[in-house]
Protein backbone atom coordinates (compact mmCIF):
# COMPACT_ATOMS: atom_id res chain seq x y z
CA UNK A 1 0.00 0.00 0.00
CA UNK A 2 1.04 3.35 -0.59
CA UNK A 3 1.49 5.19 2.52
CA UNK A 4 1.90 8.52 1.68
CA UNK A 5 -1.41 8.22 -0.70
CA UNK A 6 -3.36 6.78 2.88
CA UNK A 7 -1.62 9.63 4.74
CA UNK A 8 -3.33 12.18 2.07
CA UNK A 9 -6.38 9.97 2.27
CA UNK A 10 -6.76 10.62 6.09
CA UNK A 11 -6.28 14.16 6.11
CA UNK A 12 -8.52 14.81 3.07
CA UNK A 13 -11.83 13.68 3.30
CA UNK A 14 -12.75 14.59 -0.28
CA UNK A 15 -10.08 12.24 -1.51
CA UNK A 16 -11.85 8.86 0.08
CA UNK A 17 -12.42 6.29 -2.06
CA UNK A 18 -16.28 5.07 -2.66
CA UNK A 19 -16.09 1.54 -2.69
CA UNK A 20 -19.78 -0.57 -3.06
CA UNK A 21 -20.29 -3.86 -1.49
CA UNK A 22 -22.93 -6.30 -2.59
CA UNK A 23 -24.03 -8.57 -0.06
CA UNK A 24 -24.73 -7.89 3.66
CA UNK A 25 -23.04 -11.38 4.89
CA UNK A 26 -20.27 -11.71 7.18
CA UNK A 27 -17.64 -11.49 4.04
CA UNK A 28 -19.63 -8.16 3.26
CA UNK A 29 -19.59 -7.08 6.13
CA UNK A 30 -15.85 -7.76 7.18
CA UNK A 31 -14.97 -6.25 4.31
CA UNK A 32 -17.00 -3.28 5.38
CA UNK A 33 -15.20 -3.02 8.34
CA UNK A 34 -11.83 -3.16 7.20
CA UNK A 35 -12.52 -0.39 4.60
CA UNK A 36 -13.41 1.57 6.90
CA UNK A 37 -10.42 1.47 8.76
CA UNK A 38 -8.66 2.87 6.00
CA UNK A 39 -10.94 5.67 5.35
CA UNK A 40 -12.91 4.47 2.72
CA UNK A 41 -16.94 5.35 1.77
CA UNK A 42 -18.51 2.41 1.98
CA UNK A 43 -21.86 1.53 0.85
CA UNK A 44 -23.39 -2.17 1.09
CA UNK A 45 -26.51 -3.08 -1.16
CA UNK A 46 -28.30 -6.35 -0.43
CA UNK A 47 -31.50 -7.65 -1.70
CA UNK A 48 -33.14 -8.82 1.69
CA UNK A 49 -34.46 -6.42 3.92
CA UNK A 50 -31.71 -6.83 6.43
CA UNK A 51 -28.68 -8.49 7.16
CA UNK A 52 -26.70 -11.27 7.85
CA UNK A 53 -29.76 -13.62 7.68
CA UNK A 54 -27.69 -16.37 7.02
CA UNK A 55 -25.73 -16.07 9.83
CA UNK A 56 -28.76 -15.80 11.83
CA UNK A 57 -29.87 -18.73 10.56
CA UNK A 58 -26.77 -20.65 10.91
CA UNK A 59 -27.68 -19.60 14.89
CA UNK A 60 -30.48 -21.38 15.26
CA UNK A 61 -28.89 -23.93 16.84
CA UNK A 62 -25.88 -22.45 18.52
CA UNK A 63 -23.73 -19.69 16.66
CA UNK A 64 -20.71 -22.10 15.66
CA UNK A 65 -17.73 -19.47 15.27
CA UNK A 66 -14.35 -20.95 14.62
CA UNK A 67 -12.54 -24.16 16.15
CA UNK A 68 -10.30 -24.09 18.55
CA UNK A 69 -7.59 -26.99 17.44
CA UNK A 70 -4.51 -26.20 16.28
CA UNK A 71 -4.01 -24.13 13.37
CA UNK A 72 -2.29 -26.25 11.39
CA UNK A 73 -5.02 -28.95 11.67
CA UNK A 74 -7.28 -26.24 11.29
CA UNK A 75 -6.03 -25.00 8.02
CA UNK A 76 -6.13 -29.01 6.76
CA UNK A 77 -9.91 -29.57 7.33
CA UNK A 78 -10.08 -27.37 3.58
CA UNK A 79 -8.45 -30.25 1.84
CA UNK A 80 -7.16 -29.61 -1.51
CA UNK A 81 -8.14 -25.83 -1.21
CA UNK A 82 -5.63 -25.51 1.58
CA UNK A 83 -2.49 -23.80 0.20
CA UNK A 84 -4.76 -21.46 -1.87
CA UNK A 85 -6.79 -20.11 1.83
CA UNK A 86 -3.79 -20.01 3.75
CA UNK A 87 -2.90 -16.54 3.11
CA UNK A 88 -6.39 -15.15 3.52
CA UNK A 89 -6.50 -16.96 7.22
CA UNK A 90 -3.24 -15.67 8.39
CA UNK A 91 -5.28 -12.81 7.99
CA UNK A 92 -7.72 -13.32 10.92
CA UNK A 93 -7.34 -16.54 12.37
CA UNK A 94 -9.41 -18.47 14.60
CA UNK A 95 -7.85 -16.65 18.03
CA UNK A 96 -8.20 -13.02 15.76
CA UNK A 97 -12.25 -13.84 15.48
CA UNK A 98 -12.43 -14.36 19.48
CA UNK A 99 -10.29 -11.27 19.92
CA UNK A 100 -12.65 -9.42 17.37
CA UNK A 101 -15.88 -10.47 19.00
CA UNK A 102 -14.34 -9.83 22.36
CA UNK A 103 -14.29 -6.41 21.27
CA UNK A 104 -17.98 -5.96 19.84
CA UNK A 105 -18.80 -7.14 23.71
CA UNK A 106 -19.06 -10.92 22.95
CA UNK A 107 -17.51 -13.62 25.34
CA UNK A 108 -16.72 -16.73 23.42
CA UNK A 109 -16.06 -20.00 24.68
CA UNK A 110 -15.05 -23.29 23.68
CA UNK A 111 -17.31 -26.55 23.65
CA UNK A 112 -16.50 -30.30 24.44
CA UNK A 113 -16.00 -30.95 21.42
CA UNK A 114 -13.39 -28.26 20.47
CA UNK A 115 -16.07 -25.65 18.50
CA UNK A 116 -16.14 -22.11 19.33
CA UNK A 117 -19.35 -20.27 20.52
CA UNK A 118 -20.67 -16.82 21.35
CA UNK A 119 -21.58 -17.65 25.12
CA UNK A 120 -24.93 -16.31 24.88
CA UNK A 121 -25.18 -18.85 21.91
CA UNK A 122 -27.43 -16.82 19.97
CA UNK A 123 -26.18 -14.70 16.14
CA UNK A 124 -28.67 -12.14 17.32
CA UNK A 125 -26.70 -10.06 19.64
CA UNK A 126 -23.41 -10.28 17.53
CA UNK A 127 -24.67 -9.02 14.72
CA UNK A 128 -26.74 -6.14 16.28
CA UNK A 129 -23.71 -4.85 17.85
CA UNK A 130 -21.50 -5.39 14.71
CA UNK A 131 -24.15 -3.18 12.68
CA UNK A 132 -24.23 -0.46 15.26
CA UNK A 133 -20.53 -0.13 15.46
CA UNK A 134 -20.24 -0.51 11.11
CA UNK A 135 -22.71 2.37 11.00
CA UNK A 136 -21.27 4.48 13.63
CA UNK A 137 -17.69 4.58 11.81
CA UNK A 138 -19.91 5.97 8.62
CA UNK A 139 -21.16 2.47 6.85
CA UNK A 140 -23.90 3.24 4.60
CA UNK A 141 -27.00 -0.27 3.97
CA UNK A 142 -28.93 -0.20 1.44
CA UNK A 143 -31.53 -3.42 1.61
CA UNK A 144 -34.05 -4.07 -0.95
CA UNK A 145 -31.80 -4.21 -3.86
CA UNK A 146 -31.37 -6.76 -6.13
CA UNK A 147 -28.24 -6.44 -8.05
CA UNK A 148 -28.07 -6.48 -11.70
CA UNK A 149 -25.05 -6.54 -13.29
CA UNK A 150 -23.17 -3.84 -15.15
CA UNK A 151 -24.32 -0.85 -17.74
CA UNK A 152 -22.66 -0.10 -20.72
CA UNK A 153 -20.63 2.43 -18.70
CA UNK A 154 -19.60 -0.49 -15.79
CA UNK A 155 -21.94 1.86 -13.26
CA UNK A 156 -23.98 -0.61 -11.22
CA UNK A 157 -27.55 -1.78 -11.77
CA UNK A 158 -30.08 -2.46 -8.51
CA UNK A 159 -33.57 -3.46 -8.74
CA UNK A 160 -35.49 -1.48 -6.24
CA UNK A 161 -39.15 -1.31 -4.98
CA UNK A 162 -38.88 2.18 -6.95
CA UNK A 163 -37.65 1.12 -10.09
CA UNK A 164 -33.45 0.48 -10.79
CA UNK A 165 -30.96 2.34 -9.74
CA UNK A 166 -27.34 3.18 -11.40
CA UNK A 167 -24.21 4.21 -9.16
CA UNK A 168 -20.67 4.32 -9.84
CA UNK A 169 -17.86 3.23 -7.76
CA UNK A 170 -14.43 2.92 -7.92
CA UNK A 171 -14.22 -0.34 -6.75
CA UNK A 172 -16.62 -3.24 -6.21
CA UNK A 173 -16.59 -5.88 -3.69
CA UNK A 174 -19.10 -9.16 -4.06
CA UNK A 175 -20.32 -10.94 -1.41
CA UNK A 176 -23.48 -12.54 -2.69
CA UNK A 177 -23.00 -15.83 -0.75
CA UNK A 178 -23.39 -19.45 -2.84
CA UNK A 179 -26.66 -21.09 -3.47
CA UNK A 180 -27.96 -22.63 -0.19
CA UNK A 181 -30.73 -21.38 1.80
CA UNK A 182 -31.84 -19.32 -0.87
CA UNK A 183 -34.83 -18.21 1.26
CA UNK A 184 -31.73 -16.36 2.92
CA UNK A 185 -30.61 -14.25 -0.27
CA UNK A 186 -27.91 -16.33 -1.27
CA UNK A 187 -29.91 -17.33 -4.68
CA UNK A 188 -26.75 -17.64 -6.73
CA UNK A 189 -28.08 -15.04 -9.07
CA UNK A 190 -24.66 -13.93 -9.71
CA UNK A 191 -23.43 -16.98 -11.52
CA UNK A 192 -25.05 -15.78 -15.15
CA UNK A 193 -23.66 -12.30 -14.26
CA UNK A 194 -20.05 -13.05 -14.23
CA UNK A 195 -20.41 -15.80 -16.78
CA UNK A 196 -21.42 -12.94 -18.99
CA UNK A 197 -18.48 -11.32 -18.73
CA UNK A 198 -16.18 -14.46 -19.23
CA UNK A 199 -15.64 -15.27 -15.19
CA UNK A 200 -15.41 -19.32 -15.05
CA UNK A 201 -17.38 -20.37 -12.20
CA UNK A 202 -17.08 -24.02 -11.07
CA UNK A 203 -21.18 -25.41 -10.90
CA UNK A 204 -22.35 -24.89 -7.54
CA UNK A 205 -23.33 -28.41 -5.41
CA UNK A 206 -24.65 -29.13 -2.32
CA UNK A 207 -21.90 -29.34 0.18
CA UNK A 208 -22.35 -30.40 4.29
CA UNK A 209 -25.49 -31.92 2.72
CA UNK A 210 -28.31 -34.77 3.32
CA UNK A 211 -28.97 -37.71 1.25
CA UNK A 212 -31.47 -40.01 0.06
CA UNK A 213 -32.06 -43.66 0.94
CA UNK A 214 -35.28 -45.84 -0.04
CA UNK A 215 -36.51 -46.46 3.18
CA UNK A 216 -39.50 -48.79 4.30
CA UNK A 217 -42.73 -46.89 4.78
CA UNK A 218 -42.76 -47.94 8.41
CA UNK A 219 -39.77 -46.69 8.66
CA UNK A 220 -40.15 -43.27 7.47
CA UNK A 221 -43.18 -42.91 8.74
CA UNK A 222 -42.41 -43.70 12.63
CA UNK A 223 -38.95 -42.52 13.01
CA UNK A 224 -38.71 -39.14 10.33
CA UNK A 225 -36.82 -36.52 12.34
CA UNK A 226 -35.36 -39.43 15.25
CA UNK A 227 -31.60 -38.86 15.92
CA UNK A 228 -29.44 -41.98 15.68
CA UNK A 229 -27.21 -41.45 18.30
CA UNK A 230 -23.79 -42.60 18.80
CA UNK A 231 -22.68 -44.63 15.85
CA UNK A 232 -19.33 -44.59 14.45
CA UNK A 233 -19.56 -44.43 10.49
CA UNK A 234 -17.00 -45.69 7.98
CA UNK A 235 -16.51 -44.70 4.33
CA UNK A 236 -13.38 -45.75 2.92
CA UNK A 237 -10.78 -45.74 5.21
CA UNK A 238 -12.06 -43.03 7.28
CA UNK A 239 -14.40 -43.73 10.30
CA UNK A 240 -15.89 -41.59 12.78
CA UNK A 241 -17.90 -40.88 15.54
CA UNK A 242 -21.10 -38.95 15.77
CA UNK A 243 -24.75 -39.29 15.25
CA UNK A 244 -27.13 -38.02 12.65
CA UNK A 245 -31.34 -37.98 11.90
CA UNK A 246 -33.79 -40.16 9.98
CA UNK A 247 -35.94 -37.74 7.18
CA UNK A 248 -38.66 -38.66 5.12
CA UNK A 249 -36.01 -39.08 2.07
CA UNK A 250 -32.85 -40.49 3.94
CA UNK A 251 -30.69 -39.16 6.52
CA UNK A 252 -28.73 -35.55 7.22
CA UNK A 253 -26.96 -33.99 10.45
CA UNK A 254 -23.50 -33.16 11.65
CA UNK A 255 -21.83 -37.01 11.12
CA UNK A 256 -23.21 -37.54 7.78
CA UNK A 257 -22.02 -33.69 6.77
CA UNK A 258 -18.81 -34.63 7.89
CA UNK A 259 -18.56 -37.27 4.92
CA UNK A 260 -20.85 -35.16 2.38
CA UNK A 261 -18.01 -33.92 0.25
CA UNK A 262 -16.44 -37.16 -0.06
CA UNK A 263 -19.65 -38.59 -0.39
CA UNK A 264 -21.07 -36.59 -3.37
CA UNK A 265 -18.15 -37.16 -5.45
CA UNK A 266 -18.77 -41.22 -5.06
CA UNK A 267 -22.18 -40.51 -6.28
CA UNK A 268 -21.30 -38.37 -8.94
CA UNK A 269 -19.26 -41.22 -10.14
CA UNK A 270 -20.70 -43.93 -9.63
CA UNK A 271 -24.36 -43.33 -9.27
CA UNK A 272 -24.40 -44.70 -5.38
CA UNK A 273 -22.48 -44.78 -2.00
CA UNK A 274 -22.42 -47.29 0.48
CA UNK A 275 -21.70 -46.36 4.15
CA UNK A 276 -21.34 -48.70 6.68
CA UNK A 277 -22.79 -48.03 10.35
CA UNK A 278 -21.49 -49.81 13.61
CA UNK A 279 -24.53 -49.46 15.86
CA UNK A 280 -22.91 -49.82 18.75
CA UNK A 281 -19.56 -48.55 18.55
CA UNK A 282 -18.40 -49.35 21.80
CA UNK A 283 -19.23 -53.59 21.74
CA UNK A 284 -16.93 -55.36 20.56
CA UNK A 285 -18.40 -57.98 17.73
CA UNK A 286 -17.64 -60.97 20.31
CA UNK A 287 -19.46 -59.27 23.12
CA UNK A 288 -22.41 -59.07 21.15
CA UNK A 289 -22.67 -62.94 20.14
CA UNK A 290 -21.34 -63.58 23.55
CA UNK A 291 -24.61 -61.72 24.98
CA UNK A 292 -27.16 -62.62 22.32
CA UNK A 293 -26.33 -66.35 22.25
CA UNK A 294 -27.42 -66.12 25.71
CA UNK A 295 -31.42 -68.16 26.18
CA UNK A 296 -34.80 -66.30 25.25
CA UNK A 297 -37.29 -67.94 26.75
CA UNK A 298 -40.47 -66.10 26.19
CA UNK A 299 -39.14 -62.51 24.56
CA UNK A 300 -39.36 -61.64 21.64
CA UNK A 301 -35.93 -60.70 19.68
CA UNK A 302 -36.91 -57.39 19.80
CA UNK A 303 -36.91 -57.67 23.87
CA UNK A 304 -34.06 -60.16 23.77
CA UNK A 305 -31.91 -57.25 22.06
CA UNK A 306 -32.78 -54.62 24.47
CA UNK A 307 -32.40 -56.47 27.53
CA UNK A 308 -29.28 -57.81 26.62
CA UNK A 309 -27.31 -55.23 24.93
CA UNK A 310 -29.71 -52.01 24.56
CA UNK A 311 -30.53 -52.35 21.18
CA UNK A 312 -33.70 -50.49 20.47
CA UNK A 313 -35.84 -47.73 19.25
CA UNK A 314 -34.73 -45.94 15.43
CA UNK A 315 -31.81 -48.44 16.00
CA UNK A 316 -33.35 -51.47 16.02
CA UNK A 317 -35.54 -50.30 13.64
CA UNK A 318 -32.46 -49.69 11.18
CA UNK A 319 -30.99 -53.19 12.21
CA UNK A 320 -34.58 -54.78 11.05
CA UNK A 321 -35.06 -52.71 7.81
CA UNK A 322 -31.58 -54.73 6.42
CA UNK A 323 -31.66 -58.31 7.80
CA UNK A 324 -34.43 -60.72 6.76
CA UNK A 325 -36.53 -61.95 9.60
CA UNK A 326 -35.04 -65.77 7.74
CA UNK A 327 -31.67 -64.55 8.91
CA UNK A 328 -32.63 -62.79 12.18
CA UNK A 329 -31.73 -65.74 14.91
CA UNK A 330 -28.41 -65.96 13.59
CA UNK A 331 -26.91 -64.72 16.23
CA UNK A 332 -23.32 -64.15 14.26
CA UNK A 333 -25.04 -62.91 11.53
CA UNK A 334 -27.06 -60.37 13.36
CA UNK A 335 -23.98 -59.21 15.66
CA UNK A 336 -21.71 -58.78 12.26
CA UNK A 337 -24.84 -56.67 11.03
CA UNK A 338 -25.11 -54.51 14.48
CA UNK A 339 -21.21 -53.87 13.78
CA UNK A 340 -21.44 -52.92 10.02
CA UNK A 341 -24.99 -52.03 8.78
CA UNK A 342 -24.84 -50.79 4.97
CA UNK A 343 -26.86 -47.81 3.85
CA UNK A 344 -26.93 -47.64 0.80
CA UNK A 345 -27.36 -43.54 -0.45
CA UNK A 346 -28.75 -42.64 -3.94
CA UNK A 347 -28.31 -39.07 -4.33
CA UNK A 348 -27.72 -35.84 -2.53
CA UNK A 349 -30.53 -33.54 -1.18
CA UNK A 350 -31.67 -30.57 -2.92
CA UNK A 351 -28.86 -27.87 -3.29
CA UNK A 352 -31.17 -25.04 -1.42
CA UNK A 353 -31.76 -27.40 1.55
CA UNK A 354 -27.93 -27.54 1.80
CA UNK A 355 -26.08 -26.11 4.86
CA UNK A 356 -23.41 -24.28 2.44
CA UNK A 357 -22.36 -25.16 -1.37
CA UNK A 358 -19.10 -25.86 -3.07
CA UNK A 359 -17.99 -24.51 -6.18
CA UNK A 360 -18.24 -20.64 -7.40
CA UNK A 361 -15.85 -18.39 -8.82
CA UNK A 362 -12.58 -20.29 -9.89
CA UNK A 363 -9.41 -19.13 -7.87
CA UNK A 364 -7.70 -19.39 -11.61
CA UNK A 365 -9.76 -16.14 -12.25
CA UNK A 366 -8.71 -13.86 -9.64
CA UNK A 367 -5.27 -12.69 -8.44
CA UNK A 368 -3.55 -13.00 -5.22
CA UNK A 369 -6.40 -10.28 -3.72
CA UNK A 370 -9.12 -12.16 -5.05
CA UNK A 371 -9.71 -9.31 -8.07
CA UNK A 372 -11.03 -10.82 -10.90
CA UNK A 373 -8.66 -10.57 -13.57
CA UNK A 374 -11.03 -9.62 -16.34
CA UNK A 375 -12.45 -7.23 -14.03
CA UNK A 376 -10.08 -4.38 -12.43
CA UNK A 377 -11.79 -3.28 -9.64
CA UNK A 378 -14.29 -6.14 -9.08
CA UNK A 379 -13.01 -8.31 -6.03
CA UNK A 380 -15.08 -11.64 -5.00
CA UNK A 381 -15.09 -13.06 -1.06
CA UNK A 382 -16.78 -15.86 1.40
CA UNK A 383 -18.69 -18.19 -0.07
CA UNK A 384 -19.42 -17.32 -3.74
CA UNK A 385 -15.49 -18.36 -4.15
CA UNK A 386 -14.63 -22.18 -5.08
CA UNK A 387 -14.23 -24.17 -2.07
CA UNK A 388 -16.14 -25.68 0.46
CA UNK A 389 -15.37 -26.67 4.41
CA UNK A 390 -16.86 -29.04 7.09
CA UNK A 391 -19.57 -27.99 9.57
CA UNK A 392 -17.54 -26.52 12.82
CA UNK A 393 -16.91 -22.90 12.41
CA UNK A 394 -14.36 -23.57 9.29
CA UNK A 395 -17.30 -22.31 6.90
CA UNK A 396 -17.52 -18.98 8.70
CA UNK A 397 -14.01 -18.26 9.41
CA UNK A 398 -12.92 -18.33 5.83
CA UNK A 399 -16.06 -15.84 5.41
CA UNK A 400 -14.82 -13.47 7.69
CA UNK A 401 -10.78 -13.84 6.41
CA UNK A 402 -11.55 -13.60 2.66
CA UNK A 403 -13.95 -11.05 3.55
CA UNK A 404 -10.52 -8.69 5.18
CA UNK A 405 -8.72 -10.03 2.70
CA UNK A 406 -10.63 -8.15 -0.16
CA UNK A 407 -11.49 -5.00 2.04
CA UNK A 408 -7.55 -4.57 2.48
CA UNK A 409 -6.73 -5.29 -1.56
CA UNK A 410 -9.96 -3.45 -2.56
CA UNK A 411 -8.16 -0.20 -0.66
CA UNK A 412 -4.98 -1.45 -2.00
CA UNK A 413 -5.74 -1.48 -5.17
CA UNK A 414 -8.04 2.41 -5.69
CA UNK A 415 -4.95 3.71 -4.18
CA UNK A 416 -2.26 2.50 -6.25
CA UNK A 417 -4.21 3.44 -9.62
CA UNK A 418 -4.68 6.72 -8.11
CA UNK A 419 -8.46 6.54 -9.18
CA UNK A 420 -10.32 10.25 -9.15
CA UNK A 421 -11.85 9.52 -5.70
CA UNK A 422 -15.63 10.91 -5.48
């Protein structure tokens, strides 16, 4: 950066740069933040009629910041998109959220399982104090627009309840989310924008996702929305702990979106994916005939399972939807079936019922400040970027980095072409 230009930039108010941000999401809004630190006029369109509604969203159940494991482990969990995010999270790593939310007035801590929360839990409080303290340092919102694209001149287009809207800017930053939860703005109405102007964007797909499995009416019909707790589930060589939920169609929560990615691609190639579920993870297979070999009498297996090793419930429903009642009193059968169940998993759920997606704009387009190439002056951040992470804070951390990353080479970049600032 130029320091004598951000010296003159300070002391001349006329001079600041008027920089427009698309998308009030936490990548919108970081970058908000951090061009306002350096003086810049920012103004954020977005085409709901507030913001951060994903984020609130994604608090339903617990506002999942960050993780709190080491951050070389951390920086792993984005697999082959690793090397490429590595410079935008050495921006604000994990421990730089905490501090940063410390400072809005939000304790964090961290849970049993390593995952960072707000300790009020909630997205709600977060974000009102984030907006107050954006528009108190001079952030301008602008909800209710729908962005359109680019005139002839490159001024921008917005939809509005009052017809469209042009305004120029000399630089652009978009942070229009991917194509989940549409019902939260991220529609992925973008995508034919940039393609129009020769941007390769990798297709979008449900990522941290459910899936379909033909189940049983009986099935479906008692046990739709049952957790399935503590199973250990293998795919591959990789197994893992957790626990996940029956649906209507098949099966979704945090231990199956730990495997989506990995997952998808099976399906994509070969029309199917097998898991395998050990129902009770911590019996050993000779336990189990050891226990169920045991006499009867009277019960019923159904009974007989319960009493003698706790098998029941969704469980023992799952157990009975795969073994034939010919091959049920087979007692090494049925405790090799208990140990490695196979679901069998057609297809991926809808993309819009998707936590998050993968795919978006290709890194191959943008330079080392995520500026499109064809497109001086038009930076991309958070989600609408290709690359995808696991449930447990990874999704919104990258958010908030790429999100400082662009505010900084947004600045960066008006004030080394010594643009005409409005």
């Amino acid at each position: 950066m130029n320091l004598e230009r951000t010296a003159l930039l300070m002391q001349n108010k006329t001079l600041s740069p008027r920089i427009a941000i698309i998308g009030a999401g936490p990548a919108g809004l970081m970058a908000a933040e951090t061009l306002l630190a350096g003086d810049a006029q920012v103004d954020i369109y977005d085409a709901m009629p507030s913001a951060g509604r994903k984020l609130l969203l994604a608090g339903k159940g617990g506002l999942n910041l960050t993780h709190s494991e080491s951050y070389d482990k951390f920086i792993a969990r984005y697999g082959e998109r690793s090397e490429i995010l590595k410079p935008y999270l050495d921006l604000f790593k994990p421990d730089d959220l905490r501090v940063w939310a410390q400072e809005l007035g939000i304790e964090t801590f961290i849970g049993s399982s390593g995952k960072v929360f707000p300790k009020g839990m909630a997205a709600a409080p977060l974000l009102k104090a984030w907006m107050m303290r954006l528009r108190e340092q001079g952030a301008n919102f602008y909800f209710r627009h729908h962005w359109l694209g680019w005139n002839e001149k490159n001024g921008l287009r917005f939809e509005t309840a009052q017809g469209e809207v042009l305004t120029e800017f000399d630089a652009v930053i978009l942070a229009l989310g991917g194509g989940s939860r549409p019902e939260t703005g991220s529609t992925a109405a973008w995508i034919p924008i940039l393609e129009s102007h020769g941007i390769e964007i990798a297709p979008l797909k449900p990522a941290n996702c459910g899936f379909d499995i033909q189940w049983s009416e009986h099935l479906k019909t008692r046990f739709a929305g049952s957790p399935v707790k503590t199973v250990k589930l293998s795919f591959g060589d990789i197994k893992r702990k957790g626990e996940f939920v029956i649906t209507e169609k098949g099966i979704e929560g945090s231990l199956i979106y730990a495997f989506s990615a990995a997952l998808r691609e099976e399906i994509e190639a070969r029309g199917s994916a097998t898991i395998h579920l050990d129902l009770l993870p911590d019996w050993s297979e000779e336990k189990l005939q050891k226990n169920l070999s045991q006499p009867r009498g009277s019960r019923s297996l159904s009974s007989h399972l319960k009493k003698k090793i706790g098998l029941s419930g969704v469980k023992a429903s799952l157990l009975w939807e795969y073994l034939p009642k010919e091959n049920r009193d087979d007692t090494a059968l049925l405790s090799a079936t208990i140990k490695s169940l196979s679901l069998v998993l057609l297809a991926t759920r809808p993309l819009k019922e998707a936590i998050s997606s993968a795919g978006g704009a290709k890194f191959e387009a943008l330079d080392q400040n995520l500026m499109l190439r064809a497109m001086p002056g038009v930076f991309c951040a958070g989600e609408m970027l290709d690359w995808e992470a696991p449930t447990g804070g990874y999704l919104l951390t990258t958010c908030f980095a790429t999100g400082r990353a662009v505010g900084k080479g947004a600045l960066d970049w008006v004030i080394s072409n010594n643009l005409p600032f409005a």
